[in-house]
N, C-alpha and C. Protein backbone atom coordinates (compact mmCIF):
# COMPACT_ATOMS: atom_id res chain seq x y z
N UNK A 1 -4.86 37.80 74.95
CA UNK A 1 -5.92 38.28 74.08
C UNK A 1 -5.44 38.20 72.64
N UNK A 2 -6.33 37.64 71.45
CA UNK A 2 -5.77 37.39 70.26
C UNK A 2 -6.62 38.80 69.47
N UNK A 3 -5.26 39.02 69.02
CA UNK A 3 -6.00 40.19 67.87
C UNK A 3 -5.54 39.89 66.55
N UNK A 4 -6.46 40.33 65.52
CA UNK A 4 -5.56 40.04 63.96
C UNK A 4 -4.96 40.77 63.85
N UNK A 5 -3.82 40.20 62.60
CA UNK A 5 -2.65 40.72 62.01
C UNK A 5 -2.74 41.78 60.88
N UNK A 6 -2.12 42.62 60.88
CA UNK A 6 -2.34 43.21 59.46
C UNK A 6 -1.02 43.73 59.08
N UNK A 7 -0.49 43.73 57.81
CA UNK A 7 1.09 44.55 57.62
C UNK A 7 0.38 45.73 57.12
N UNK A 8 1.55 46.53 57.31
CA UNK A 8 1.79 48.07 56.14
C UNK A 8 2.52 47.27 55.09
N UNK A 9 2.31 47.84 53.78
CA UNK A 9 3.02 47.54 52.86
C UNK A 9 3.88 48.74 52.21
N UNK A 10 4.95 48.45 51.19
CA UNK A 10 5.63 49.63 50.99
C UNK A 10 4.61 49.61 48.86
N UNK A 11 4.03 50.89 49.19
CA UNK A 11 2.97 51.40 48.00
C UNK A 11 3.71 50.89 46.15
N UNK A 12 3.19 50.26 45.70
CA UNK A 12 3.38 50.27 44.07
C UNK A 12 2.74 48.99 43.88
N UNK A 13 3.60 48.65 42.39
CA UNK A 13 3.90 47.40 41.96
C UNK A 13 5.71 47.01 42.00
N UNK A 14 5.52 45.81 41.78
CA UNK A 14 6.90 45.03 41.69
C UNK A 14 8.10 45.79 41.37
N UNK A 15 7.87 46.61 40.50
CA UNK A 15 9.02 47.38 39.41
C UNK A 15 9.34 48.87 40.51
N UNK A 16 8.96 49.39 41.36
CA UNK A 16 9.13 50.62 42.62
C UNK A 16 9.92 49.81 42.96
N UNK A 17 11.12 50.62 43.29
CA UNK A 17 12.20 50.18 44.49
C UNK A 17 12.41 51.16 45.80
N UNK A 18 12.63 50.63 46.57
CA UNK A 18 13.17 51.63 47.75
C UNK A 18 14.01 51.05 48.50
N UNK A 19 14.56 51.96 49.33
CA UNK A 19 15.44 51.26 50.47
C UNK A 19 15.03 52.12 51.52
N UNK A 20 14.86 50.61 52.63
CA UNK A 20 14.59 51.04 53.91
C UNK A 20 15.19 52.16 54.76
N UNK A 21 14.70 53.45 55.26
CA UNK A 21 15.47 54.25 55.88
C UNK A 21 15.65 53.88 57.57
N UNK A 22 14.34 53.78 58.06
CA UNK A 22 14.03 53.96 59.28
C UNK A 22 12.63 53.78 59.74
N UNK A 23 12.61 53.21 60.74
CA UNK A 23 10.93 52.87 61.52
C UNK A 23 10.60 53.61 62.95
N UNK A 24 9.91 54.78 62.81
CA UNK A 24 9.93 55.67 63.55
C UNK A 24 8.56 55.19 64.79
N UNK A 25 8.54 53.80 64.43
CA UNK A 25 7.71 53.18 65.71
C UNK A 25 8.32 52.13 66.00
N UNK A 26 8.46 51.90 67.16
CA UNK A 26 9.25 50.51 67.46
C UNK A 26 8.01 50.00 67.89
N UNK A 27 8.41 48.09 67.94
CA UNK A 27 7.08 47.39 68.66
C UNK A 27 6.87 47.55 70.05
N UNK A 28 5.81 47.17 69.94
CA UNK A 28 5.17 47.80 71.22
C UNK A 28 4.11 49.12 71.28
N UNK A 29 4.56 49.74 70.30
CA UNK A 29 4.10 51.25 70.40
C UNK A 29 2.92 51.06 69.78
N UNK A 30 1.53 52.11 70.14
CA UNK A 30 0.67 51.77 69.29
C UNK A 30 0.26 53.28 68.84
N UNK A 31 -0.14 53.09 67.59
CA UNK A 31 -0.42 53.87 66.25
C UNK A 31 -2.03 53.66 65.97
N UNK A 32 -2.11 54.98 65.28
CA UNK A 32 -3.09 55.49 64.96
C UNK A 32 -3.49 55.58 63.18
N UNK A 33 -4.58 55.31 63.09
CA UNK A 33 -4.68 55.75 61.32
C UNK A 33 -3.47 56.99 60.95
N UNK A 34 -2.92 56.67 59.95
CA UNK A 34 -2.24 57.75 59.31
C UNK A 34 -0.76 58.28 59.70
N UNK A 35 -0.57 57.18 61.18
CA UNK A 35 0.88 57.83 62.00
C UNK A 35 1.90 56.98 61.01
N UNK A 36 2.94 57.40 61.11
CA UNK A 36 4.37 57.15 60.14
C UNK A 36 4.90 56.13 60.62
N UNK A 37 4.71 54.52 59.80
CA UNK A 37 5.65 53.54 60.64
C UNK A 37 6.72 53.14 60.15
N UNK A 38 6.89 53.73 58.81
CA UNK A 38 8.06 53.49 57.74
C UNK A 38 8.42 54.49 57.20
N UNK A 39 9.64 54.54 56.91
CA UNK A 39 10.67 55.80 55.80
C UNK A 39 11.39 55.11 55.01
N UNK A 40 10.62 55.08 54.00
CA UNK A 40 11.72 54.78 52.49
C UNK A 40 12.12 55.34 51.74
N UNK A 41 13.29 55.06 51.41
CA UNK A 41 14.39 56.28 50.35
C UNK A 41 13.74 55.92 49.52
N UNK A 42 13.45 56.72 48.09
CA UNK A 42 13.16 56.23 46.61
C UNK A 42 13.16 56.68 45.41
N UNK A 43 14.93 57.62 46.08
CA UNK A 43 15.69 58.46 45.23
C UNK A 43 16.36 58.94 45.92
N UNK A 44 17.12 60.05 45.42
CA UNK A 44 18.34 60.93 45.84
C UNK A 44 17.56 62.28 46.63
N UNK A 45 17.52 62.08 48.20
CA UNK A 45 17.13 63.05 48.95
C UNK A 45 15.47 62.66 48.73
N UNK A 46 14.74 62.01 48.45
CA UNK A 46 13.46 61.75 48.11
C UNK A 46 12.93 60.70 49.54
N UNK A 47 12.42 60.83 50.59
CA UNK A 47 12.26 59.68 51.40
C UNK A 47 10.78 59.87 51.32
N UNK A 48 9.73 58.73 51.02
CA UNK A 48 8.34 58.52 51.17
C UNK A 48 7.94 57.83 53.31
N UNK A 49 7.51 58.58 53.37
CA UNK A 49 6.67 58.23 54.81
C UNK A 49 5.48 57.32 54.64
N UNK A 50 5.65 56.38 55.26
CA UNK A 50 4.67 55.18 54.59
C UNK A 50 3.75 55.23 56.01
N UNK A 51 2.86 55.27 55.98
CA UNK A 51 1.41 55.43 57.11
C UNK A 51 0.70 54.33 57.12
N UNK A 52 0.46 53.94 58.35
CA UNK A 52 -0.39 52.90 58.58
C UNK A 52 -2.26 53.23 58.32
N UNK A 53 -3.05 51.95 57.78
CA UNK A 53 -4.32 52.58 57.37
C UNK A 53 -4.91 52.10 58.52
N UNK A 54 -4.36 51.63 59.14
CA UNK A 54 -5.40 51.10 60.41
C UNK A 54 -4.26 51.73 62.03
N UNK A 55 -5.38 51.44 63.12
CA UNK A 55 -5.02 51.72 64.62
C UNK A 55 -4.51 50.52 64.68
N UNK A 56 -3.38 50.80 65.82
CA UNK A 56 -3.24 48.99 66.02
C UNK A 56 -1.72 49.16 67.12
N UNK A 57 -1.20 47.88 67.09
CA UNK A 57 0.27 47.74 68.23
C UNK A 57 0.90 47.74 67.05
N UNK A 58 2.23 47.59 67.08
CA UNK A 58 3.47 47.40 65.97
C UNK A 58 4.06 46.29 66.80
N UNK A 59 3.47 45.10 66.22
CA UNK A 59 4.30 43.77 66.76
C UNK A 59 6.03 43.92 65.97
N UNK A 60 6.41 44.09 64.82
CA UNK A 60 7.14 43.26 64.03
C UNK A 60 7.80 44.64 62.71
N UNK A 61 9.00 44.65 62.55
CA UNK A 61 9.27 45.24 61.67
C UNK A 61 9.93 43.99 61.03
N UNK A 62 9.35 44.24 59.31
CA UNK A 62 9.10 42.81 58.45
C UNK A 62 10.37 43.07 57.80
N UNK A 63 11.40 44.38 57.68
CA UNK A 63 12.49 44.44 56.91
C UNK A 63 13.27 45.05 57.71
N UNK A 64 14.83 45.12 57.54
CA UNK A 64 15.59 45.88 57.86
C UNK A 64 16.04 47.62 57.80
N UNK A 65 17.00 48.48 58.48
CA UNK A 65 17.04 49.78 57.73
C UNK A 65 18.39 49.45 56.82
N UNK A 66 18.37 49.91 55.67
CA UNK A 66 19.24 49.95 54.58
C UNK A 66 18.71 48.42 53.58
N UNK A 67 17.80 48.01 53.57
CA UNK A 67 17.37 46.79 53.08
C UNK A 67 16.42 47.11 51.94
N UNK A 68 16.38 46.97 50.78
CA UNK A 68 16.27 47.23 49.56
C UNK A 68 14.30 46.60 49.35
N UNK A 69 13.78 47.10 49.07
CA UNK A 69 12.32 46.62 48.84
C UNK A 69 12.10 46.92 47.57
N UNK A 70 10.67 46.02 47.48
CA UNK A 70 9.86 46.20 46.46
C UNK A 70 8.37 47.08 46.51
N UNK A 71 7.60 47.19 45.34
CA UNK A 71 6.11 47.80 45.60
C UNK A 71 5.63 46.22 45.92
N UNK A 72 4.72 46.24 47.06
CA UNK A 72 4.22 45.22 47.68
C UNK A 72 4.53 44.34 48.86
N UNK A 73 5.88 44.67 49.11
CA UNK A 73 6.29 44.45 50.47
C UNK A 73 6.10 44.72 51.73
N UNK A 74 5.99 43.53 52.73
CA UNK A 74 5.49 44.36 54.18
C UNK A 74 6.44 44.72 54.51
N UNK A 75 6.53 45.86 55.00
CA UNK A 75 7.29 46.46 56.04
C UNK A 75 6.88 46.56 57.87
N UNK A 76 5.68 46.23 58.18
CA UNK A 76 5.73 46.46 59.15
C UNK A 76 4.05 45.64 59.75
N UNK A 77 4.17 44.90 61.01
CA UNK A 77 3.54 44.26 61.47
C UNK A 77 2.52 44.27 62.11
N UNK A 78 0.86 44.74 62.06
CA UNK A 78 0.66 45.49 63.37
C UNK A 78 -0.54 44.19 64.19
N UNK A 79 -0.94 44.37 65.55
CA UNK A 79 -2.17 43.43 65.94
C UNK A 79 -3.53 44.47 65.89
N UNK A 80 -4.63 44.26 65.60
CA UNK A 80 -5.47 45.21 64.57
C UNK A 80 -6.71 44.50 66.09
N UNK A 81 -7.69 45.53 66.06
CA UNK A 81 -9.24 45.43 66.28
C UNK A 81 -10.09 44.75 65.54
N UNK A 82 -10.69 43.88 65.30
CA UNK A 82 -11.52 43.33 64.24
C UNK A 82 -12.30 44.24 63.91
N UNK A 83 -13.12 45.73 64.22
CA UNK A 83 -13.84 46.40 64.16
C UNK A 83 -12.69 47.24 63.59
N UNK A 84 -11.33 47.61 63.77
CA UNK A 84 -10.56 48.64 62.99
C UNK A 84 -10.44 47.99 61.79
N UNK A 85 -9.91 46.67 61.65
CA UNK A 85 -9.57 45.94 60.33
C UNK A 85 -10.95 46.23 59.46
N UNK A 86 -12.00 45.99 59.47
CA UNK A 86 -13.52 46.20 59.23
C UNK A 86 -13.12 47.61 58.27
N UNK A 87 -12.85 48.56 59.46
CA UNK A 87 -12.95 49.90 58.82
C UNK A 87 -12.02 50.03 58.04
N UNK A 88 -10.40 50.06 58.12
CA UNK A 88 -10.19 49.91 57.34
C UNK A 88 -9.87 49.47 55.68
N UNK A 89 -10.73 48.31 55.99
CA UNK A 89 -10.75 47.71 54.78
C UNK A 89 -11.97 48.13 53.91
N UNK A 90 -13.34 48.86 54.62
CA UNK A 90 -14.04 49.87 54.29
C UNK A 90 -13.32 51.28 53.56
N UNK A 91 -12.42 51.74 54.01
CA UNK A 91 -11.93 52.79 53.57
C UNK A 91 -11.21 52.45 51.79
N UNK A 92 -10.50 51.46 52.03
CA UNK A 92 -9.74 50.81 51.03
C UNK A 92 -10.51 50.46 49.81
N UNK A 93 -11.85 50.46 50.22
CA UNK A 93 -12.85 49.96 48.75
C UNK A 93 -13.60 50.89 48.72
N UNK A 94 -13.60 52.11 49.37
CA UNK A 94 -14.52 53.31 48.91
C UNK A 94 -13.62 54.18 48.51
N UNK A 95 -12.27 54.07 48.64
CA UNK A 95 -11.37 54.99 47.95
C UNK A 95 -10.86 54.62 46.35
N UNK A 96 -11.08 53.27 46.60
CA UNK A 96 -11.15 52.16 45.06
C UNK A 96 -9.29 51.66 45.40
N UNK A 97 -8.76 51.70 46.26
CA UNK A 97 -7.56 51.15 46.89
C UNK A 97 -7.56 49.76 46.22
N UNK A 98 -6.83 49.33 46.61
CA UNK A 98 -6.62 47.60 46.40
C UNK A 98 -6.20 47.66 48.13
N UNK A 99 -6.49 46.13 48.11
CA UNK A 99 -6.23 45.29 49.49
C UNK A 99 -5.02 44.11 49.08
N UNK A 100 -4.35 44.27 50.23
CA UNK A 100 -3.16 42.86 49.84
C UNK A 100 -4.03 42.04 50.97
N UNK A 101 -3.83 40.60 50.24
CA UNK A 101 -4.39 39.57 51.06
C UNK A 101 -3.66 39.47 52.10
N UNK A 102 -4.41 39.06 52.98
CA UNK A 102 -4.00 38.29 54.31
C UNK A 102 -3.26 37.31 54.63
């Protein structure tokens, strides 16, 4: 069964740094709007919980833990519902979000 792709990204622009802590979903597992698929350091004792905006599987973790990112980077892989992708990307333009392309 083919489902689309969608990443999590780690939140900013170019100039945010973080480093990867930990991915508290391995693939396989499937997630819900809002569950935690990333932990990035992005300071001293500061770790951001990065949430997925859509339901979906976690095919793919796109970085390593201790691996240095940017704002705009995927971190994490998921296979999406065409009817979740829909919504989410509904949510993303009524909140005035930006969308990273596909």
């Amino acid at each position: 069964r083919w489902s689309p792709s969608h990443c999590v990204y780690f939140p900013g622009d170019s100039e945010v740094l973080g480093k990867v802590k930990a991915f508290p979903q391995k693939p396989g597992a499937d997630v819900q709007v809002g569950d935690i698929v990333a932990e990035v350091e992005t300071g001293p004792s500061r770790v951001l919980d990065v949430a997925t905006p859509h339901a979906g599987e976690v095919v793919a973790h796109m970085r390593k833990p201790g691996e240095v990112v940017r704002g705009g980077d995927a971190l994490v892989e998921l296979h999406v519902s065409l009817a979740d992708m829909a919504a989410g990307w509904w949510r993303a333009v009524t909140a005035g979000g930006e969308r990273k392309p596909q």
